[in-house]
N, C-alpha and C. Protein backbone atom coordinates (compact mmCIF):
# COMPACT_ATOMS: atom_id res chain seq x y z
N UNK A 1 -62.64 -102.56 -71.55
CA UNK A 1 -61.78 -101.44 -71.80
C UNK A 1 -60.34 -101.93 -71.87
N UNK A 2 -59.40 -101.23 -72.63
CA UNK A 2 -58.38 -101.58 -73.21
C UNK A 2 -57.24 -100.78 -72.38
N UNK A 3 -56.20 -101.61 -71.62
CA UNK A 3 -55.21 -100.84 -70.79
C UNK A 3 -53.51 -100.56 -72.13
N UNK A 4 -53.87 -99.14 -72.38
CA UNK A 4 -52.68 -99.20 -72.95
C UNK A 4 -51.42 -98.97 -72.06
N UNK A 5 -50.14 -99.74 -72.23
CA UNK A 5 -49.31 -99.57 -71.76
C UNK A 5 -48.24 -98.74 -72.63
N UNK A 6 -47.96 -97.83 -72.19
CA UNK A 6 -46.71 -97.07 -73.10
C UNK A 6 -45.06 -97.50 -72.63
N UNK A 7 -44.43 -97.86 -73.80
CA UNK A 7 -43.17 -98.31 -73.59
C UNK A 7 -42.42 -96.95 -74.21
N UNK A 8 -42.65 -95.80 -74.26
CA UNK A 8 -41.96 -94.52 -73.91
C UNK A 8 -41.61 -94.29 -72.40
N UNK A 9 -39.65 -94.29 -72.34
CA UNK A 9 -39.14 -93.78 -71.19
C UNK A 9 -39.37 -92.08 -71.57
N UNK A 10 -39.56 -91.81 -70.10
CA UNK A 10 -39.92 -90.35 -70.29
C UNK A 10 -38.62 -89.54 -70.16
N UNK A 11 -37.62 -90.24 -68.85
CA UNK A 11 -36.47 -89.98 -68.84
C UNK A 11 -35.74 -90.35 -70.29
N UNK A 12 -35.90 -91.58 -70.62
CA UNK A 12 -34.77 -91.33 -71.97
C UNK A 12 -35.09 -90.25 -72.76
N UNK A 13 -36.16 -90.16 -73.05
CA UNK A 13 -36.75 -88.67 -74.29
C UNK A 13 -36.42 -87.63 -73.31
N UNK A 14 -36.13 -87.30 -72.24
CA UNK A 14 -35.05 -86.08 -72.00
C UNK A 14 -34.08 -86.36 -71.95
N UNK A 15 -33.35 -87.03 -71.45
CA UNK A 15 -31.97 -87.08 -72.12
C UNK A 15 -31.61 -87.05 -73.49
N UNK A 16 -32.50 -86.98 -74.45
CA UNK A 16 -32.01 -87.23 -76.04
C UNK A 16 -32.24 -85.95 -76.74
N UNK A 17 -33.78 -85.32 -76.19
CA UNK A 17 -33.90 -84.01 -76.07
C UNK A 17 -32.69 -82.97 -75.63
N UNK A 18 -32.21 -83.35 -74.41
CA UNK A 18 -31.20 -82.48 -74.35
C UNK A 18 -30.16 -82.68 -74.84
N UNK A 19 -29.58 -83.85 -74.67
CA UNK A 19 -27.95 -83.97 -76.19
C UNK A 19 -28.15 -83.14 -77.21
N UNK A 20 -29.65 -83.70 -77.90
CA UNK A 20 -29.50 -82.70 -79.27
C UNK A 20 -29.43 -81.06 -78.72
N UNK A 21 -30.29 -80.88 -78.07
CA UNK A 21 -30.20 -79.41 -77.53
C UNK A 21 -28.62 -78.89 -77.27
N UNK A 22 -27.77 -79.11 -76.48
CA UNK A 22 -26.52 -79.58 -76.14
C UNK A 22 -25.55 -79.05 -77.66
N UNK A 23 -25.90 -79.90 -78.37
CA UNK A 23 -25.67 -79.79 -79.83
C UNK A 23 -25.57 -78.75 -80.60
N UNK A 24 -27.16 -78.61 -80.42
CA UNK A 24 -27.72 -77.80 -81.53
C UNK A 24 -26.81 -76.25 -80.97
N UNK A 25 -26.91 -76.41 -79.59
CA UNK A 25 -26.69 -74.64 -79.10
C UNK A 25 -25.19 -74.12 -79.50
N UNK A 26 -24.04 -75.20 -79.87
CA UNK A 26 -22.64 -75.25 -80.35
C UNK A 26 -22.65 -74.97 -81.66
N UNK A 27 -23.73 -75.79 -82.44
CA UNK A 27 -24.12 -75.13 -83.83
C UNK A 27 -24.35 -73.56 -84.07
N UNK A 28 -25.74 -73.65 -83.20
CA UNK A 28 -26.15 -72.52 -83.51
C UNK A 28 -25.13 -71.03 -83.60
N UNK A 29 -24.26 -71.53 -82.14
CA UNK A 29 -23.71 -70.49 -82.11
C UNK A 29 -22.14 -69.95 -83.35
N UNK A 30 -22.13 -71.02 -84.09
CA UNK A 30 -20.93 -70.54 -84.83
C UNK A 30 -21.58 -70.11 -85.96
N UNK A 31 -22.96 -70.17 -86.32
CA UNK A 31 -23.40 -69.91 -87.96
C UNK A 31 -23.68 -68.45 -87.63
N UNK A 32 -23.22 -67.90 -88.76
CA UNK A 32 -23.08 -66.29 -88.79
C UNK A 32 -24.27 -65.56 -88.83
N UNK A 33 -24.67 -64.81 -87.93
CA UNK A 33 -26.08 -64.21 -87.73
C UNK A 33 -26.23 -62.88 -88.71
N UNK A 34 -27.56 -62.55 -89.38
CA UNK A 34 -27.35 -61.56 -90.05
C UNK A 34 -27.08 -60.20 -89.44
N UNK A 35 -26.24 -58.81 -90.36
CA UNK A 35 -25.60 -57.87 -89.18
C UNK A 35 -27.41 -56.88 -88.75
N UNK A 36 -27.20 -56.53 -87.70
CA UNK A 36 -28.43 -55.80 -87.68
C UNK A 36 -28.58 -54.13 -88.81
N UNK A 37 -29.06 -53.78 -88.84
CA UNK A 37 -29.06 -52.86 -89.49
C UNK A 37 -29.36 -51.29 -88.57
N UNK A 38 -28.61 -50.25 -88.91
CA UNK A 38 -28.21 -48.86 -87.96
C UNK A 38 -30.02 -48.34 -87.71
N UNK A 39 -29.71 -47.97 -86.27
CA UNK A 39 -30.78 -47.81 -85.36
C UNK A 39 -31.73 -48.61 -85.40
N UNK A 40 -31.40 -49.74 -85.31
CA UNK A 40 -32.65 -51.05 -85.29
C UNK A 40 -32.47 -51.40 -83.40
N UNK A 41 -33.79 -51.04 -83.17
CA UNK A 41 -33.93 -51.34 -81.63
C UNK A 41 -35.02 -52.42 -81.62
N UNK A 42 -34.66 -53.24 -80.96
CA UNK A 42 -35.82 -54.54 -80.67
C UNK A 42 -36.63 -53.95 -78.99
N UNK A 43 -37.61 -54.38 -79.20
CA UNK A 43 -38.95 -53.65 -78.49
C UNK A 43 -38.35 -55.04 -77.60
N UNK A 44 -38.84 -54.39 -76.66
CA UNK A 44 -38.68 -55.50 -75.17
C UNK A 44 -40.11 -55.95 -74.78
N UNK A 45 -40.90 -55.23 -75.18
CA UNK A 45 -42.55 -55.29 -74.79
C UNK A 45 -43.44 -55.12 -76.08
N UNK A 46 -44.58 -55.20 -75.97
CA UNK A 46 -45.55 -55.73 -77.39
C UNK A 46 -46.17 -54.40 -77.43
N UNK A 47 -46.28 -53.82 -78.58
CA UNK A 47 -46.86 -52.87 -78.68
C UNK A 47 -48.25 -52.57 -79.39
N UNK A 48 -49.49 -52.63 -78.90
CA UNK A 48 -51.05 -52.44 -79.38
C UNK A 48 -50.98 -52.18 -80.96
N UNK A 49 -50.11 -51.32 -81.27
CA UNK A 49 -50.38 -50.85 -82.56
C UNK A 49 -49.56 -52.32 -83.72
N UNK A 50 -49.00 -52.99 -83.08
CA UNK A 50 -48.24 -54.01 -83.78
C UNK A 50 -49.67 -55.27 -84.25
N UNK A 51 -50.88 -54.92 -83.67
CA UNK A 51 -51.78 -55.87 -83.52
C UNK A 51 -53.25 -55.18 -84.15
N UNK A 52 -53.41 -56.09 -85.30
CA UNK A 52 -54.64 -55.26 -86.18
C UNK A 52 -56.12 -55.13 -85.11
């Protein structure tokens, strides 16, 4: 039987994960979101009838 050794740091792939995250969330937040449209309420909970 064959011992694989993984040379993935688990810590570095979160730290790189989160920079970009870090990133991305400075992005995200300046690109202009579309406007909602009058009496548009977002459901907080799932509703049976939303589900065939």
């Amino acid at each position: 039987m064959k011992i694989i050794v993984s040379r993935l740091d688990v810590t570095q792939i979160f730290c790189d994960v989160d920079d970009f995250y870090q990133q991305w969330e400075i992005i995200w937040q300046q690109v202009r979101q579309l406007p909602s449209m009058r009496d548009e309420r977002r459901s907080t909970s799932l509703d049976a009838s939303m589900f065939p």
